[in-house]
C-alpha atoms as a PDB file:
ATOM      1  CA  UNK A   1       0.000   0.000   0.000  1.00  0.00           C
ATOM      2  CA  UNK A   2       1.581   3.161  -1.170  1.00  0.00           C
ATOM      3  CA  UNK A   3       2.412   5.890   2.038  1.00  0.00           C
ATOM      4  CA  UNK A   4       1.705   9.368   1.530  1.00  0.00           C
ATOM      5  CA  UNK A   5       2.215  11.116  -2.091  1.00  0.00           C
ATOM      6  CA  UNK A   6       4.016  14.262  -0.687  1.00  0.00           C
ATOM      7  CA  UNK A   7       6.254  14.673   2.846  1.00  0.00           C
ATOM      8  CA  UNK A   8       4.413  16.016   5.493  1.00  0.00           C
ATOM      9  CA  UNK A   9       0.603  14.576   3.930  1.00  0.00           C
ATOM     10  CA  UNK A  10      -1.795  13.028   6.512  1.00  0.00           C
ATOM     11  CA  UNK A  11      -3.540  10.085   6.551  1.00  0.00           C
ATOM     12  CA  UNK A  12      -7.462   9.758   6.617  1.00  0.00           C
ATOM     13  CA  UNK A  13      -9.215   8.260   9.171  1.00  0.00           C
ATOM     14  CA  UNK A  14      -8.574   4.531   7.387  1.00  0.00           C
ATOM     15  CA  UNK A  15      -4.893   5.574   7.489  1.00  0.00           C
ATOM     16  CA  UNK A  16      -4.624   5.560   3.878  1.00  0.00           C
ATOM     17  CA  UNK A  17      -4.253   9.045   1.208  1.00  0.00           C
ATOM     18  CA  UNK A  18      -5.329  11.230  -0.775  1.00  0.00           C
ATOM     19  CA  UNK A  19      -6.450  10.118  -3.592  1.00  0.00           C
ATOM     20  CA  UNK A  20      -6.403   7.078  -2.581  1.00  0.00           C
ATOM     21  CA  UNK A  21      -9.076   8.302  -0.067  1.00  0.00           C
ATOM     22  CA  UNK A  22     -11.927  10.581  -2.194  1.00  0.00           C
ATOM     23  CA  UNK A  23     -15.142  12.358  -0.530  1.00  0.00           C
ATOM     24  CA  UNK A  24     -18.081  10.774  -1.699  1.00  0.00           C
ATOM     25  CA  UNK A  25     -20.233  12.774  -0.290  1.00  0.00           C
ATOM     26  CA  UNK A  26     -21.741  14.400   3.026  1.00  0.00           C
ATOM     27  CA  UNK A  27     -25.028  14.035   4.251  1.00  0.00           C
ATOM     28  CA  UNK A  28     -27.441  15.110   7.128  1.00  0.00           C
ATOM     29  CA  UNK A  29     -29.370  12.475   8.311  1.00  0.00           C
ATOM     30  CA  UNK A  30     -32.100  11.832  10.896  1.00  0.00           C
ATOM     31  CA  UNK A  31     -31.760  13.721  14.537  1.00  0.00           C
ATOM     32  CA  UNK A  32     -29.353  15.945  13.313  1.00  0.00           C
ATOM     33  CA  UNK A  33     -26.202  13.467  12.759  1.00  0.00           C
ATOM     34  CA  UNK A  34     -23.713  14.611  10.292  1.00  0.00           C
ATOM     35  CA  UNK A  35     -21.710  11.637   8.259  1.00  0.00           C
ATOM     36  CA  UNK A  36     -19.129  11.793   5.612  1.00  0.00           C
ATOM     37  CA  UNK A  37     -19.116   8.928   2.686  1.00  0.00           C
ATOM     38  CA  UNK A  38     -15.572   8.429   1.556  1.00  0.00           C
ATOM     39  CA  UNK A  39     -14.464   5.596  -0.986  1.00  0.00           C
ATOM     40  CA  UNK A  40     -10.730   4.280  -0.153  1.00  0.00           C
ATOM     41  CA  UNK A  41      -9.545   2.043  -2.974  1.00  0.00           C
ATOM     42  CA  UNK A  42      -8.067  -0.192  -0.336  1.00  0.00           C
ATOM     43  CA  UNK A  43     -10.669   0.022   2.590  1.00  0.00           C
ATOM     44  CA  UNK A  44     -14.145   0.690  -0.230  1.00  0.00           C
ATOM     45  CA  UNK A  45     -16.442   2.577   1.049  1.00  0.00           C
ATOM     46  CA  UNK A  46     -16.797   4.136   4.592  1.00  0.00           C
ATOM     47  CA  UNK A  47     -18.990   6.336   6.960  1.00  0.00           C
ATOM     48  CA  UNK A  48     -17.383   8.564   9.276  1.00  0.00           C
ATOM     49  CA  UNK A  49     -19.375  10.666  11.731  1.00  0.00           C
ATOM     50  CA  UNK A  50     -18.699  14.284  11.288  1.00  0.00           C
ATOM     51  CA  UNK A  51     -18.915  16.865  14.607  1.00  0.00           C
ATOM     52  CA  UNK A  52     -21.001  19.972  13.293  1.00  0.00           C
ATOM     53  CA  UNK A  53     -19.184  21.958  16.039  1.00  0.00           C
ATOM     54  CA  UNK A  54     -16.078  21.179  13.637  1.00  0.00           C
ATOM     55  CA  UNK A  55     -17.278  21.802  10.354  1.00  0.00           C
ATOM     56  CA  UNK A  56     -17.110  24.846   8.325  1.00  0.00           C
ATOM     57  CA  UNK A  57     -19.925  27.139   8.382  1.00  0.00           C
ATOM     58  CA  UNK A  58     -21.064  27.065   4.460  1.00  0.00           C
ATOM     59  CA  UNK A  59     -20.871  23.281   4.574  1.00  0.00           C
ATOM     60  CA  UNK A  60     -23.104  23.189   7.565  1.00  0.00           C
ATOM     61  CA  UNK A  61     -25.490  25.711   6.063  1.00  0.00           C
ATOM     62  CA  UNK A  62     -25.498  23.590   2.762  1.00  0.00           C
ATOM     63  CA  UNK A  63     -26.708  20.460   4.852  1.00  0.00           C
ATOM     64  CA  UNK A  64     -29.218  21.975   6.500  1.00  0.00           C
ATOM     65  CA  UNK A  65     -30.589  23.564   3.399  1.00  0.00           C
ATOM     66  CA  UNK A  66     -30.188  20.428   0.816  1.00  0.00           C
ATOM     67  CA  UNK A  67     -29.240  17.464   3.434  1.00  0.00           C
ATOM     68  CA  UNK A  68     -26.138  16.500   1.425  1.00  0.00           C
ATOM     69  CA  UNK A  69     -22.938  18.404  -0.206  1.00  0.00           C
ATOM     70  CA  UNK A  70     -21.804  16.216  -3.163  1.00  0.00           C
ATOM     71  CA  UNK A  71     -17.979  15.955  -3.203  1.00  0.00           C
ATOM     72  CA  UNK A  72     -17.122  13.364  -6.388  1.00  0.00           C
ATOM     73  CA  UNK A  73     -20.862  11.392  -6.004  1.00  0.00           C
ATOM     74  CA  UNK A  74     -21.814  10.565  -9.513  1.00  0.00           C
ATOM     75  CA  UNK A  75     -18.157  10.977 -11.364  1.00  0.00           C
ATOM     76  CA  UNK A  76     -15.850   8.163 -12.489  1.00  0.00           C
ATOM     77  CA  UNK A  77     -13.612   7.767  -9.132  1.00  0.00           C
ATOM     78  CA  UNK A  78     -10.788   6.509 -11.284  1.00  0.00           C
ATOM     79  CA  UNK A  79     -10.389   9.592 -13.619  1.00  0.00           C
ATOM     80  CA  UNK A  80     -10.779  11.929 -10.467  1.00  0.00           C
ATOM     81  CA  UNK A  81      -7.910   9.767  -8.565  1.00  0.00           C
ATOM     82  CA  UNK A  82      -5.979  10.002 -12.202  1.00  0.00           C
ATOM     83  CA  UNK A  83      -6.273  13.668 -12.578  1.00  0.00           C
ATOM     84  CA  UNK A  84      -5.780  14.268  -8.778  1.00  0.00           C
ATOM     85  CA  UNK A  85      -2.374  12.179  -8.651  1.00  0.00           C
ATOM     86  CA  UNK A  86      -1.136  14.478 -11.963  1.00  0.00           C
ATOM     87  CA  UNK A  87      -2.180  17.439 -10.268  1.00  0.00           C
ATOM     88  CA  UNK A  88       0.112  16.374  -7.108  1.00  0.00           C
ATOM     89  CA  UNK A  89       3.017  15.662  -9.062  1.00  0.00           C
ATOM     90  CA  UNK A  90       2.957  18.646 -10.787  1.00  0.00           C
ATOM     91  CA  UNK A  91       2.977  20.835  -7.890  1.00  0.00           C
ATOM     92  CA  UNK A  92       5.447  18.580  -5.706  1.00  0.00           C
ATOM     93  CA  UNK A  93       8.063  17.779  -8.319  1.00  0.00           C
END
């Protein structure tokens, strides 16, 4: 499993990286509860519960208004981890 694609890059909470580790989507669901989809291409795909104390304002007003904030829900995850891996070795070469 390949470590982190630039010194000094955290892990997600699966302990793998970005892009190996994409935002599906976040979502407000019943009673208030805040959860963020992620698809790892090692782990698939995983909930994580989200504190709305810790979130940014727009994203919490964007929940409460629609009840989810697409992040790359709907696009080829392959050509977004592609493009995203170019993008990083452009700027850290």
């Amino acid at each position: 499993m390949p470590g982190p694609y630039f010194p000094g890059q955290l892990p997600s909470d699966c302990g793998h990286y970005y892009p190996d580790v994409l935002r599906v989507r976040d979502e407000k669901r019943a009673k208030g509860k805040y959860v963020r989809i992620i698809d790892c291409v090692y782990c698939g795909r995983l909930e994580r519960k989200l504190n709305r104390r810790a979130l940014a304002p727009e994203l919490v007003r964007q929940l409460e208004k629609n009840g989810v904030d697409l992040g790359v829900e709907g696009q080829d995850l392959a050509k977004v981890r592609k493009r995203a891996i170019a993008r990083l070795k452009r700027i850290h070469d």
